[in-house]
Protein backbone atom coordinates (compact mmCIF):
# COMPACT_ATOMS: atom_id res chain seq x y z
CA UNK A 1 11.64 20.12 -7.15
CA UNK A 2 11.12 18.76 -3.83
CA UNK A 3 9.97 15.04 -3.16
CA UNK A 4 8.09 14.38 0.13
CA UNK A 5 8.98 10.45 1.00
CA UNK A 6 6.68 8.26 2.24
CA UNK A 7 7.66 4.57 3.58
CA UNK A 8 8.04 2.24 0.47
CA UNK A 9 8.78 4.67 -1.87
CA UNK A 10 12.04 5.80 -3.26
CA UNK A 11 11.99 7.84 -6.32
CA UNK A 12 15.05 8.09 -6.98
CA UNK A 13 15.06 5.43 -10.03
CA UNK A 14 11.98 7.35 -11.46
CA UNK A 15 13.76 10.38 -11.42
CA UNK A 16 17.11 9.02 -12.96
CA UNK A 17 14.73 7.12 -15.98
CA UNK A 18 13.47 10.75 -16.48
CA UNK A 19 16.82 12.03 -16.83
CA UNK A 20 18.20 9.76 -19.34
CA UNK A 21 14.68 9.45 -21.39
CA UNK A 22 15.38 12.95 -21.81
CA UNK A 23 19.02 12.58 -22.32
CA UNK A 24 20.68 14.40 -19.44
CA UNK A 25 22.88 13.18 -16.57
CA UNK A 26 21.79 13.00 -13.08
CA UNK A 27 23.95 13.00 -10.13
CA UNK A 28 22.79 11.83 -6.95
CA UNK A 29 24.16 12.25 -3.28
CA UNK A 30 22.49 11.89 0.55
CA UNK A 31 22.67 14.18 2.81
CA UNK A 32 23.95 13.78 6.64
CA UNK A 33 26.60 14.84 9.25
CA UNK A 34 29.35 16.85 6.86
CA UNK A 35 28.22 16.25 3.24
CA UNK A 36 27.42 20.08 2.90
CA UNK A 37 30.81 20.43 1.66
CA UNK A 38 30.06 17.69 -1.28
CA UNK A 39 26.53 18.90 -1.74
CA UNK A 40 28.09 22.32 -1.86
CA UNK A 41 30.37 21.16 -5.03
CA UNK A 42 27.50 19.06 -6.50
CA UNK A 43 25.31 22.12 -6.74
CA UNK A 44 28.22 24.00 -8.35
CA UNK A 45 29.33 21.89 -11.19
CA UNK A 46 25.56 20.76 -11.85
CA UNK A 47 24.64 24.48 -12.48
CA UNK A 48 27.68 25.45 -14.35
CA UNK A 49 27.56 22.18 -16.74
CA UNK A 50 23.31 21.88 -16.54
CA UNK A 51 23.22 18.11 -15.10
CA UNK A 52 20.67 17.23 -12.58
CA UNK A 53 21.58 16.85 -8.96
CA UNK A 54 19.34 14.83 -6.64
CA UNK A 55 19.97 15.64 -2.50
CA UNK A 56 18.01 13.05 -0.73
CA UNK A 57 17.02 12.85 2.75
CA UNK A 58 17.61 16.56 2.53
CA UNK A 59 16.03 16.66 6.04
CA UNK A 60 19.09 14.98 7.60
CA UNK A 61 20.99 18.81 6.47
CA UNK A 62 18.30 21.56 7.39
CA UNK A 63 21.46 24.19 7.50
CA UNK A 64 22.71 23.47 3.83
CA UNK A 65 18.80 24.13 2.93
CA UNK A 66 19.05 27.45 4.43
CA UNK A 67 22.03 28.37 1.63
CA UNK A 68 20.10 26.47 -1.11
CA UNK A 69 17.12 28.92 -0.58
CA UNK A 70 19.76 32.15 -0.72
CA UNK A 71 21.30 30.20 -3.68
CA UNK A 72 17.85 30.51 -5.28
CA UNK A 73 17.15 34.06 -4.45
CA UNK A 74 20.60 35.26 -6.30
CA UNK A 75 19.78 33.52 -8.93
CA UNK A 76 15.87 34.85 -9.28
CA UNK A 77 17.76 38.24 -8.41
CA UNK A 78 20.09 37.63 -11.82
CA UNK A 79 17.22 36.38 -14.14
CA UNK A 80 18.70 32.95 -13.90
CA UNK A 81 22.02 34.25 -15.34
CA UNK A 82 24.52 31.79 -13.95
CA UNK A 83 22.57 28.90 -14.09
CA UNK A 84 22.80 26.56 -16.82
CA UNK A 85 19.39 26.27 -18.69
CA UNK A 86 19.37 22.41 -18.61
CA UNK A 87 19.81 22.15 -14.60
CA UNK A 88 17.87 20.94 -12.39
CA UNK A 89 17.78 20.54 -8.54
CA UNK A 90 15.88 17.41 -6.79
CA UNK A 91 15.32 17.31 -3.63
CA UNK A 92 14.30 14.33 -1.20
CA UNK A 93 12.82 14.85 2.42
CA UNK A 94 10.83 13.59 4.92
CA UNK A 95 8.01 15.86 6.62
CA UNK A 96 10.10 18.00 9.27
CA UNK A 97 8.72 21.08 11.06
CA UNK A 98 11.93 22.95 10.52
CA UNK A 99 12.68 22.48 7.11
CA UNK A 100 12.57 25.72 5.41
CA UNK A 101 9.15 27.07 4.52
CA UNK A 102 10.79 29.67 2.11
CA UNK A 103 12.03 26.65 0.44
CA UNK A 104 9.29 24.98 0.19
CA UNK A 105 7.10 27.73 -1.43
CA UNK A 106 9.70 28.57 -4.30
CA UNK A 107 9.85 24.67 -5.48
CA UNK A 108 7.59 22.33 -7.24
CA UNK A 109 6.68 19.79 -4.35
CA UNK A 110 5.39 16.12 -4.70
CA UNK A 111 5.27 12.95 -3.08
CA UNK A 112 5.96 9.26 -4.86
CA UNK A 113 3.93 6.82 -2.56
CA UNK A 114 3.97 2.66 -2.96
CA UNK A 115 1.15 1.38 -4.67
CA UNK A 116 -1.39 -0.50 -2.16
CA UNK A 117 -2.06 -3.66 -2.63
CA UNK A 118 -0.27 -6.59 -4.39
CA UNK A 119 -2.34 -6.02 -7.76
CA UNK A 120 -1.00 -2.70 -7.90
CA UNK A 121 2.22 -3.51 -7.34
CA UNK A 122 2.73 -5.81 -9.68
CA UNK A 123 1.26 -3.42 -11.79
CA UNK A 124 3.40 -0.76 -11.10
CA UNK A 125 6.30 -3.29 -11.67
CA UNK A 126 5.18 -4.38 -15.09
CA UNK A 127 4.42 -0.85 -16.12
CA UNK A 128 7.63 0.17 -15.64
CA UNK A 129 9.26 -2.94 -17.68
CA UNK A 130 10.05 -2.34 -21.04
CA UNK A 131 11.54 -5.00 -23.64
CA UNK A 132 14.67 -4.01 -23.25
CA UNK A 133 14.85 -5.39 -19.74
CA UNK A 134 13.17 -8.32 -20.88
CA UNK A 135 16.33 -9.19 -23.52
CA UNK A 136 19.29 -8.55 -21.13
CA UNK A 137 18.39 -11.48 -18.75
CA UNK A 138 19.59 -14.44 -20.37
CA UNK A 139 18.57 -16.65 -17.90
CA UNK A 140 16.25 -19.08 -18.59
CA UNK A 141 14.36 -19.02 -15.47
CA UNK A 142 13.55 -14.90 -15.99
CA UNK A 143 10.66 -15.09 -18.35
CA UNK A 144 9.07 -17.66 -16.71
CA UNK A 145 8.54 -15.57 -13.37
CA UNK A 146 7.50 -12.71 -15.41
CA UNK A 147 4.50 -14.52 -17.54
């Protein structure tokens, strides 16, 4: 799954409330200058043990996309053999013309942008609140600012 970012709008915590609402582990590392190697054992042990990884700013490593795609391939060659059935690959990016279109048409693409607009901020905020939250602050001053 590949996540187009837009400015505002991390989706990172979305994706790790996913994960645990449906009671898997998520593991998440950025990409840059010489994390291929990490991102290389990520992949690995998330496959093998069916966790989710989570790349982001994949377009800061364009090369290590390149082996994700041939990755992919063997794997669609196999059936999925190798591949544990409970793992999942995220990716983050900005729009880059040389990120790999192969790449992009074998993954489910979407983009998380920030709501516009104070109202729907706040609602965004208070939709994604959930009582739990509410009882772990046990500062007086909390509830208030909510209500």
């Amino acid at each position: 799954l590949i996540c187009f970012l837009t400015t505002g709008a991390d989706p990172t915590p979305y994706i790790e409330q996913l994960s645990k609402r449906m009671e898997n582990m998520t593991k998440c590392m950025s990409m840059g200058q010489g994390q291929e190697i990490h991102a290389r054992k990520l992949l690995a042990h998330a496959m093998s043990e069916g966790y989710w990884a989570l790349l982001q700013n994949c377009h800061l490593g364009l090369e290590y996309m390149m082996e994700i795609l041939l990755i992919f391939l063997e794997l669609e060659k196999k059936g999925g053999a190798g591949a544990h059935p409970d793992f999942r690959l995220w990716l983050t990016t900005e729009v880059h013309p040389k990120f790999p279109i192969s790449l992009l048409q074998i993954c489910i693409k979407f983009t998380n942008e920030p709501p516009s607009g104070i109202r729907a901020g706040l609602m965004r905020t208070y939709g994604s609140m959930n009582q739990d939250m509410l009882d772990k602050n046990d500062q007086w001053q909390y509830l208030p600012l909510i209500y």
